[in-house]
Protein backbone atom coordinates (compact mmCIF):
# COMPACT_ATOMS: atom_id res chain seq x y z
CA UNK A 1 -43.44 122.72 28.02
CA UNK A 2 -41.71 120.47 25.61
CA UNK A 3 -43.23 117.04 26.31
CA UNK A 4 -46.29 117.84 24.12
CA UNK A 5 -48.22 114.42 22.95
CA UNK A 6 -50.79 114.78 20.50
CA UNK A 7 -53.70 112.10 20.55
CA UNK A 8 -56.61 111.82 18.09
CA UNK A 9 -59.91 110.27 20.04
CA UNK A 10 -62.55 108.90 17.92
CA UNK A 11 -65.64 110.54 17.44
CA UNK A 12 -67.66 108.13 19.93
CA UNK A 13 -66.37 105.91 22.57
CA UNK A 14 -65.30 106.48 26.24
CA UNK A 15 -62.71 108.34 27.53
CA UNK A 16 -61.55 107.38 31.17
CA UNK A 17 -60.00 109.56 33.39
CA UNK A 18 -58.07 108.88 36.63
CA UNK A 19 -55.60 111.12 38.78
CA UNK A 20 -53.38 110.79 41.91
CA UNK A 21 -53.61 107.04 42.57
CA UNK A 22 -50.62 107.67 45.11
CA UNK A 23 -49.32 103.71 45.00
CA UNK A 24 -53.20 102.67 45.83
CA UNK A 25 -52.78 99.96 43.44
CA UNK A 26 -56.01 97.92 45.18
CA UNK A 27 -58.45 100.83 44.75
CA UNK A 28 -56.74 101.79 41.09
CA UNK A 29 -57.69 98.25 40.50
CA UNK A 30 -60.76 98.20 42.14
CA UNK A 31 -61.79 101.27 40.31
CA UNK A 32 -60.91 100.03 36.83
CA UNK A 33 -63.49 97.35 37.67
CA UNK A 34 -65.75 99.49 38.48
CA UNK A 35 -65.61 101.40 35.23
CA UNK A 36 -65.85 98.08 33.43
CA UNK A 37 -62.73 99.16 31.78
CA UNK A 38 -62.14 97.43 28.08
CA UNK A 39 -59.68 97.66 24.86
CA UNK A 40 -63.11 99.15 23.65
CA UNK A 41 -62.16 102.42 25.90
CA UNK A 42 -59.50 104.98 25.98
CA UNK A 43 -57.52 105.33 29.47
CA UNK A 44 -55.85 108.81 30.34
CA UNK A 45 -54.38 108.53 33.84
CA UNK A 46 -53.75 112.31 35.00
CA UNK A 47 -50.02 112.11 36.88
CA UNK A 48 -49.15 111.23 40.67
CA UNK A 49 -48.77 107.53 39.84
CA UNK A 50 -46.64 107.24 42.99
CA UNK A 51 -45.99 108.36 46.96
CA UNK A 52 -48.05 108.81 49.54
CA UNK A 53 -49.75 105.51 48.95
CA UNK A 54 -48.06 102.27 50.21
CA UNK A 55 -47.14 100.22 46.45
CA UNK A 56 -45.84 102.82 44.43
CA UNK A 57 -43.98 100.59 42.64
CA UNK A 58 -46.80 98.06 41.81
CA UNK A 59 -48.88 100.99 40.29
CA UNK A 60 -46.09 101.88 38.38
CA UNK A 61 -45.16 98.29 37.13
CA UNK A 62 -49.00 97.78 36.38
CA UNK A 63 -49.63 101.02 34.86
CA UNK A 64 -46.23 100.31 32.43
CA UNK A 65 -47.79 96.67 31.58
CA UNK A 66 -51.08 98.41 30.61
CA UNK A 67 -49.45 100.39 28.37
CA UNK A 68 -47.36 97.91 26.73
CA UNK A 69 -50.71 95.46 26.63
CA UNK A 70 -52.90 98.12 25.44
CA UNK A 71 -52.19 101.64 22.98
CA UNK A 72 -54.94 103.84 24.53
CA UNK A 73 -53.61 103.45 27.53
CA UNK A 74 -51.70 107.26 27.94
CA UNK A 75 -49.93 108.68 31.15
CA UNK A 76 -48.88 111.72 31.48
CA UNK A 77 -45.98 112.98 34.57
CA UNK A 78 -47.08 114.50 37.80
CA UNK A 79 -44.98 116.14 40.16
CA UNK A 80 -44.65 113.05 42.06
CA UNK A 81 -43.80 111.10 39.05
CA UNK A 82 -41.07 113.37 38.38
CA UNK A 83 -39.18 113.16 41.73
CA UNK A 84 -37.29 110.19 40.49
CA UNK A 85 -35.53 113.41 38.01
CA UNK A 86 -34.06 114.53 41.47
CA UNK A 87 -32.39 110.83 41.17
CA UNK A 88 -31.14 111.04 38.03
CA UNK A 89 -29.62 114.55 38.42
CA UNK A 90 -28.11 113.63 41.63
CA UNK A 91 -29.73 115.87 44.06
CA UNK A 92 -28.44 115.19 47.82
CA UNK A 93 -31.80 116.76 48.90
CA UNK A 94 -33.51 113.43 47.97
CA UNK A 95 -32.16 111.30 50.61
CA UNK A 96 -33.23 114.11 53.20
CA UNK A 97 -36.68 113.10 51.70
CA UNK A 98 -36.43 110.04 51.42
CA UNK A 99 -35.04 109.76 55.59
CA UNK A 100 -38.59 112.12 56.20
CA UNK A 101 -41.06 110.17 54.09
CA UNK A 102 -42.99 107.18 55.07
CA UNK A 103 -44.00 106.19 51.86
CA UNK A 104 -42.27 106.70 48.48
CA UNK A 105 -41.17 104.60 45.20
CA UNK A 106 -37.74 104.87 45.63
CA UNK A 107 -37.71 103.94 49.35
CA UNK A 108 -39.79 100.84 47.93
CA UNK A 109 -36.83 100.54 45.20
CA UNK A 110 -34.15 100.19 47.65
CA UNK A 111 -36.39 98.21 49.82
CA UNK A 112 -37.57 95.76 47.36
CA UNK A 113 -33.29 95.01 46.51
CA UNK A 114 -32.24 95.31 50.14
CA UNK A 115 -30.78 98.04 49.89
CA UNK A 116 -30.22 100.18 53.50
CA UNK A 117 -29.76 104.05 53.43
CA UNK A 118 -26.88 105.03 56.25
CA UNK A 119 -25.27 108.28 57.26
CA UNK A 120 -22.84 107.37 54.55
CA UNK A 121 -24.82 106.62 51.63
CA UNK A 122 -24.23 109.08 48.52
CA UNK A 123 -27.01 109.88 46.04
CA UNK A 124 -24.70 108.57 43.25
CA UNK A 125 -24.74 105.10 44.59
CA UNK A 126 -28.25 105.09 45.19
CA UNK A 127 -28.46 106.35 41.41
CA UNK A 128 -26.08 103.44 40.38
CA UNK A 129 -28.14 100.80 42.39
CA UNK A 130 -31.04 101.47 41.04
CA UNK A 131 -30.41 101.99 37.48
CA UNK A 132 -28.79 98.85 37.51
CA UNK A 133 -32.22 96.67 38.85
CA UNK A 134 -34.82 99.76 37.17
CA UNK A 135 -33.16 101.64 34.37
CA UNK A 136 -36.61 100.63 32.51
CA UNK A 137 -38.69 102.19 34.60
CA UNK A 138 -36.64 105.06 35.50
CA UNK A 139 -36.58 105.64 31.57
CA UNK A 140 -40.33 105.15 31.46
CA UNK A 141 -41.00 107.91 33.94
CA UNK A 142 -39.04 109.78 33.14
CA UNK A 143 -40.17 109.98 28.89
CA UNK A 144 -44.12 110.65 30.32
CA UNK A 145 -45.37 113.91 28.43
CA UNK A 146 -46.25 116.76 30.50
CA UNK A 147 -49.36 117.08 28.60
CA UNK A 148 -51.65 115.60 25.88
CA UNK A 149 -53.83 117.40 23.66
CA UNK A 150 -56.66 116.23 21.70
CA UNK A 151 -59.64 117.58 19.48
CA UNK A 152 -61.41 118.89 22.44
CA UNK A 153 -59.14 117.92 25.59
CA UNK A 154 -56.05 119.60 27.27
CA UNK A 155 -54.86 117.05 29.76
CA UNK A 156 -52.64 118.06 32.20
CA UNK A 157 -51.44 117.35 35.65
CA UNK A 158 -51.80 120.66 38.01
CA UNK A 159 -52.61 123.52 35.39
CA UNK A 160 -52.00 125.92 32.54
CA UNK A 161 -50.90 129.11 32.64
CA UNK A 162 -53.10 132.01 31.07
CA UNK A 163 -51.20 132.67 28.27
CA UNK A 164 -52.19 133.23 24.55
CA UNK A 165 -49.84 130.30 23.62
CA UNK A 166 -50.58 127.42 26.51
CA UNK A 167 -47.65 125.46 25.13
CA UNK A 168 -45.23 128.19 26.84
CA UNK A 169 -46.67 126.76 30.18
CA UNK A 170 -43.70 126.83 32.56
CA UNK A 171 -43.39 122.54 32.66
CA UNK A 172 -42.90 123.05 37.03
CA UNK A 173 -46.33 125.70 36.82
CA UNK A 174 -47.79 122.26 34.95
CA UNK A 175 -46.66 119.87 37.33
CA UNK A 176 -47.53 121.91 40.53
CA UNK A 177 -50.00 124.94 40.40
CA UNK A 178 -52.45 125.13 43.30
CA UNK A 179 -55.83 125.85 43.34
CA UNK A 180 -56.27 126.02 39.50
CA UNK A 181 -59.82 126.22 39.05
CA UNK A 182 -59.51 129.66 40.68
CA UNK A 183 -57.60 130.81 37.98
CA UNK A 184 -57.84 130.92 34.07
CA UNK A 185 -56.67 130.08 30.85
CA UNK A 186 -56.79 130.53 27.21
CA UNK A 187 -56.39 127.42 25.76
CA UNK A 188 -59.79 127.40 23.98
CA UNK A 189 -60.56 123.54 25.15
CA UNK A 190 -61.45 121.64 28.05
CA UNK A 191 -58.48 121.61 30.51
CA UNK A 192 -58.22 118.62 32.20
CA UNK A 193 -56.52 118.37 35.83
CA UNK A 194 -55.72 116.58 38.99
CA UNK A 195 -53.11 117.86 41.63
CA UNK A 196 -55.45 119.94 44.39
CA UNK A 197 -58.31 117.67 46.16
CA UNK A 198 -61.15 119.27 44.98
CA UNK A 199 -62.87 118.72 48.07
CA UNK A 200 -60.84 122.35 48.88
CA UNK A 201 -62.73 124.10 46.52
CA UNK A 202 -65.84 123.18 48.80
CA UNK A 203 -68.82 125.28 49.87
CA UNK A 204 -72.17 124.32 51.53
CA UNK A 205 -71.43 120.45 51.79
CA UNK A 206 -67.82 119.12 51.20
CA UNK A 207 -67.60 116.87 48.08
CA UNK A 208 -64.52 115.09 46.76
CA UNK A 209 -66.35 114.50 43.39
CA UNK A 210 -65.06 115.63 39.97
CA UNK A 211 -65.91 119.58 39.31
CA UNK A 212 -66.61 121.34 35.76
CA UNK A 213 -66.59 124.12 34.80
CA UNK A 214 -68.01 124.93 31.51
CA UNK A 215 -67.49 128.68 31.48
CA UNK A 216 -63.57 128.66 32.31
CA UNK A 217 -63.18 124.99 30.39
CA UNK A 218 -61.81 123.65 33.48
CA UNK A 219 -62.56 119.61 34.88
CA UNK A 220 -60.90 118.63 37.97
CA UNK A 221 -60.89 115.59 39.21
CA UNK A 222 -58.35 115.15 41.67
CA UNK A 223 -60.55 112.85 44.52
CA UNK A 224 -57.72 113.87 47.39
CA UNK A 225 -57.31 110.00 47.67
CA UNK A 226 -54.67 109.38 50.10
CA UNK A 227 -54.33 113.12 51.09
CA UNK A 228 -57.94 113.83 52.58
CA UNK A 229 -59.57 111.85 55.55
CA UNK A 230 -62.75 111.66 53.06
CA UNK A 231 -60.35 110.89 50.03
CA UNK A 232 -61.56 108.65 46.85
CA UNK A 233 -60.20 107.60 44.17
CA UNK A 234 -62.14 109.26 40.92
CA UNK A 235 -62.89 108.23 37.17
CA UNK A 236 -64.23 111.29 35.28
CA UNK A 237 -65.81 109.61 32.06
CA UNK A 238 -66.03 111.22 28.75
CA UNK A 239 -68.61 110.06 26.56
CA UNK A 240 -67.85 110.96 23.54
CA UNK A 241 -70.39 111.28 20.06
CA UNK A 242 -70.98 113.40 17.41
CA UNK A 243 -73.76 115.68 19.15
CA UNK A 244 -71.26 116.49 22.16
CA UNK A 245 -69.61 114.81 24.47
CA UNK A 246 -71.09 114.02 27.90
CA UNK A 247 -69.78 113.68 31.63
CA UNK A 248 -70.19 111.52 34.52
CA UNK A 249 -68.13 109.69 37.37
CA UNK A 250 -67.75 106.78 39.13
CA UNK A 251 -65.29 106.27 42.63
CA UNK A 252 -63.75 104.06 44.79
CA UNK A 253 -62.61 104.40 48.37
CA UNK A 254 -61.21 102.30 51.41
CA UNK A 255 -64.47 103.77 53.91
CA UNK A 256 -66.51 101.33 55.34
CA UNK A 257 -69.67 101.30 54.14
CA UNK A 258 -73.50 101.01 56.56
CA UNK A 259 -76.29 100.63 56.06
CA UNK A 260 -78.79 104.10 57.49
CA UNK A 261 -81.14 102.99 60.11
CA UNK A 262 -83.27 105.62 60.64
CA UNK A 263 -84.43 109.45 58.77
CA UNK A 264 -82.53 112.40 59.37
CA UNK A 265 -83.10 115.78 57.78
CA UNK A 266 -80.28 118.17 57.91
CA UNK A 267 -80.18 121.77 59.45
CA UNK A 268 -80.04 124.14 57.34
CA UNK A 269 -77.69 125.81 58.79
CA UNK A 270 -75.31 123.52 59.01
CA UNK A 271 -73.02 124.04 55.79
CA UNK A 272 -69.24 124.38 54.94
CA UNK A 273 -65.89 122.58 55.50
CA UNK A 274 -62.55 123.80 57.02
CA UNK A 275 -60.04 122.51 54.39
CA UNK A 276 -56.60 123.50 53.30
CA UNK A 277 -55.39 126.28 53.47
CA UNK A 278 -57.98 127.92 55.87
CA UNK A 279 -57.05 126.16 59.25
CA UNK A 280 -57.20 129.05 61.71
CA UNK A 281 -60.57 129.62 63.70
CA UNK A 282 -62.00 131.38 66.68
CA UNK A 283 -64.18 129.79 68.28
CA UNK A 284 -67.60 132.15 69.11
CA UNK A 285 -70.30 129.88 70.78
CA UNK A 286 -69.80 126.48 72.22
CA UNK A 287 -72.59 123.79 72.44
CA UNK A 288 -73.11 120.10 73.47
CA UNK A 289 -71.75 118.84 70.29
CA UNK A 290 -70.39 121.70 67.86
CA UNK A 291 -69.17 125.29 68.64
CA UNK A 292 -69.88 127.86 66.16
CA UNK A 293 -66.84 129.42 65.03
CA UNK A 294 -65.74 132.26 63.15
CA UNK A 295 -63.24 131.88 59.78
CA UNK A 296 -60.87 134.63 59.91
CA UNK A 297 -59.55 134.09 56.04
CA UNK A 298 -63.17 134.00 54.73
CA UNK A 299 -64.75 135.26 57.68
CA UNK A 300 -67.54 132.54 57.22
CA UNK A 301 -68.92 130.78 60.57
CA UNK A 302 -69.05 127.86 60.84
CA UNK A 303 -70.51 125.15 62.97
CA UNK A 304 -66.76 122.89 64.03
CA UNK A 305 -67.27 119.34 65.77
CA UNK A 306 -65.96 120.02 68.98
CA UNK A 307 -63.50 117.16 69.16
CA UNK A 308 -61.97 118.66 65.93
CA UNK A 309 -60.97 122.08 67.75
CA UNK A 310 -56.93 122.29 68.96
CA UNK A 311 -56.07 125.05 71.22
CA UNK A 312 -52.20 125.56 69.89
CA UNK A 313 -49.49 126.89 73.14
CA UNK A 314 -49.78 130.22 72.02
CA UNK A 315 -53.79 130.22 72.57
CA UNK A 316 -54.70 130.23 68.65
CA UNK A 317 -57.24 127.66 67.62
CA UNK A 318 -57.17 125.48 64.88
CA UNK A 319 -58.58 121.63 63.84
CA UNK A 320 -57.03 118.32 63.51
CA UNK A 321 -57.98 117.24 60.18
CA UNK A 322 -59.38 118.76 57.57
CA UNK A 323 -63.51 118.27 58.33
CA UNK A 324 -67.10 118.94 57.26
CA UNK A 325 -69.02 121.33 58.98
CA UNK A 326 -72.07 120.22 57.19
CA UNK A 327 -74.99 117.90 57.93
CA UNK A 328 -76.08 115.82 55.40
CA UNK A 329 -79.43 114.14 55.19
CA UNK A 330 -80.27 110.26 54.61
CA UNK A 331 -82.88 107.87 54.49
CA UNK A 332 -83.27 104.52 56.07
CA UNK A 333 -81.90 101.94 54.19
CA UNK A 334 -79.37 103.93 52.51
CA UNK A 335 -75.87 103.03 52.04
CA UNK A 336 -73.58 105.32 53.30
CA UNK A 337 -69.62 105.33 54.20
CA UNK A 338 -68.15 105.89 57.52
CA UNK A 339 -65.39 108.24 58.25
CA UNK A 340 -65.72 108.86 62.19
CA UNK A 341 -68.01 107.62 64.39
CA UNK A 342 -65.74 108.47 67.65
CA UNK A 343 -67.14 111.84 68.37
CA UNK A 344 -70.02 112.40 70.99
CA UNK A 345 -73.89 111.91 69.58
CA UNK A 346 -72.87 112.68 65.85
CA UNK A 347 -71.20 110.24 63.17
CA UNK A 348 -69.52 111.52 59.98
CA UNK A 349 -70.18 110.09 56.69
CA UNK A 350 -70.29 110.31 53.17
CA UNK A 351 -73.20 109.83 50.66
CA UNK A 352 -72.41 110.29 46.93
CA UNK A 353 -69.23 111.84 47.24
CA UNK A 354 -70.11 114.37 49.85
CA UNK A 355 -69.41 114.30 53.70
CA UNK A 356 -71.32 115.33 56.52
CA UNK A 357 -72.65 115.15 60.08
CA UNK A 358 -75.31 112.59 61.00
CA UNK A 359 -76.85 111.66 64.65
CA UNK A 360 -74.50 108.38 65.70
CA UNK A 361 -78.35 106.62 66.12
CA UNK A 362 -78.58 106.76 62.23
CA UNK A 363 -76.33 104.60 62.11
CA UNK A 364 -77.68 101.91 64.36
């Protein structure tokens, strides 16, 4: 990696963290609220600015004012962030993604100046158009570090690789690695990540809250907002003192939120998710409302919502969306968020980050 960037924190304050706000500039906002963000605080936002969301280029014009407004506001690039290289570097590929994708900054670029793709467009007029109405923002994005490094912090967008010198990280390995709490690094500090919904890392009850781990110095925070039918948008909050630092969260979401009208205690054996990349299952034993089903990759079972089970043409089985296969317990009174309440007798929700199955009377 070359784009290093050094940053001394003080010794006490807050330290906020957000990843992958996808062009969700209402929830980024929201979420900043949340936080109670202030000049008093330090804001690191983790890469993926842009895509998938639906106002890239409002997070990316309100993230740049931030920074202008405001010196500890850092960014550092995702992988999304750096598609606008492809631009610059003339890459016909880009308008085949650009044709394919619903949602991305550039499409919002040309849409923003009128601008029409056609069977005859080039990518070096669509580089000429939009330098001419973005070259600053095009220059911002593409000057984000890779990585910043403090005292007791690596912050970086997908991962490290485990080498005795971190700073050799392959910058593409940095941008993109999957799955990097499964892996390991030498870095000797807190690594700090977004990139893979953490809600795949999942066991007993699917949660798309921040994970850390202290033994392999890994955080991840990466909420899967946008990406995951339970997806929020996290903040992973360093406190920071002389004694130690000290970690906690706060999210935001676009769920609806109920109120719980009556007790339910979960089953205990209802744990687990089916998340990426585990999508295969054979179904064992069917009931009213979920069939038990066998994992083949983990060869877990697993109790699957029976509306979420696709047979495929050739006979395999597989699910719709990723899902919980948990049930999760509430109290009247509680507040909980919706995610389906179409299936038959059960509603899924999520309480505190984590989703599960409740009976749809719960819900009123």
């Amino acid at each position: 990696m070359d784009k290093i960037r050094e940053l001394a924190l003080p010794i006490s304050g807050r330290v906020i963290v957000i990843s992958d706000i996808h062009g969700e500039i209402r929830l980024f906002k929201e979420l900043l609220k949340k936080v109670e963000f202030s000049s008093d605080d330090y804001l690191i936002i983790n890469g993926d600015l842009c895509e998938k969301g639906g106002n890239s280029k409002e997070v990316v014009r309100y993230v740049m004012e931030l920074t202008a407004a405001n010196p500890k506001v850092h960014v550092i690039e995702g992988n999304c962030d750096a598609l606008v290289e492809h631009l610059l570097n003339e890459n016909p590929k880009l308008l085949d993604y650009l044709a394919a994708r619903g949602n991305t900054l550039i499409g919002e670029w040309l849409e923003e100046i009128g601008y029409q793709l056609n069977e005859h467009s080039t990518i070096q007029e669509v580089k000429e158009v939009l330098l001419r109405h973005y070259r600053k923002e095009l220059e911002w994005l593409t000057n984000l570090p890779t990585a910043i490094e403090t005292d007791r912090y690596i912050f970086v967008h997908a991962g490290l690789e485990d080498r005795e010198d971190w700073k050799e990280t392959d910058r593409s390995k940095a941008l993109t690695m999957p799955s990097f709490l499964e892996k390991s690094h030498r870095a000797g500090k807190f690594v700090v990540v977004g990139h893979w919904p953490v809600v795949n890392y999942s066991t007993d009850i699917p949660s798309d809250n921040p994970i850390i781990n202290e033994a392999k110095k890994i955080i991840a925070i990466d909420g899967g907002n946008v990406i995951k039918p339970t997806g929020q948008l996290n903040a992973f909050i360093i406190e920071r003192s002389a004694e130690g630092d000290s970690f906690s969260h706060l999210y935001v979401d676009k769920l609806l939120a109920r109120a719980v009208t009556k007790n339910f205690v979960a089953e205990e054996a209802m744990k687990g998710s089916i998340n990426y990349p585990f999508y295969t299952i054979v179904p064992v034993e069917k009931a009213d409302f979920f069939t038990l089903c066998r994992q083949p990759e983990t060869d877990k079972l697993l109790h699957v919502k029976n509306e979420y089970i696709i047979q495929n043409e050739n006979g395999d089985f597989t699910i719709k969306a990723d899902v919980s296969c948990a049930q999760i317990s509430v109290s009247k009174g509680e507040i909980v968020s919706v995610i389906d309440e179409g299936c038959a007798g059960y509603a899924l929700i999520k309480k505190g980050g984590k989703a599960g199955w409740i009976p749809t009377e719960c819900l009123g």
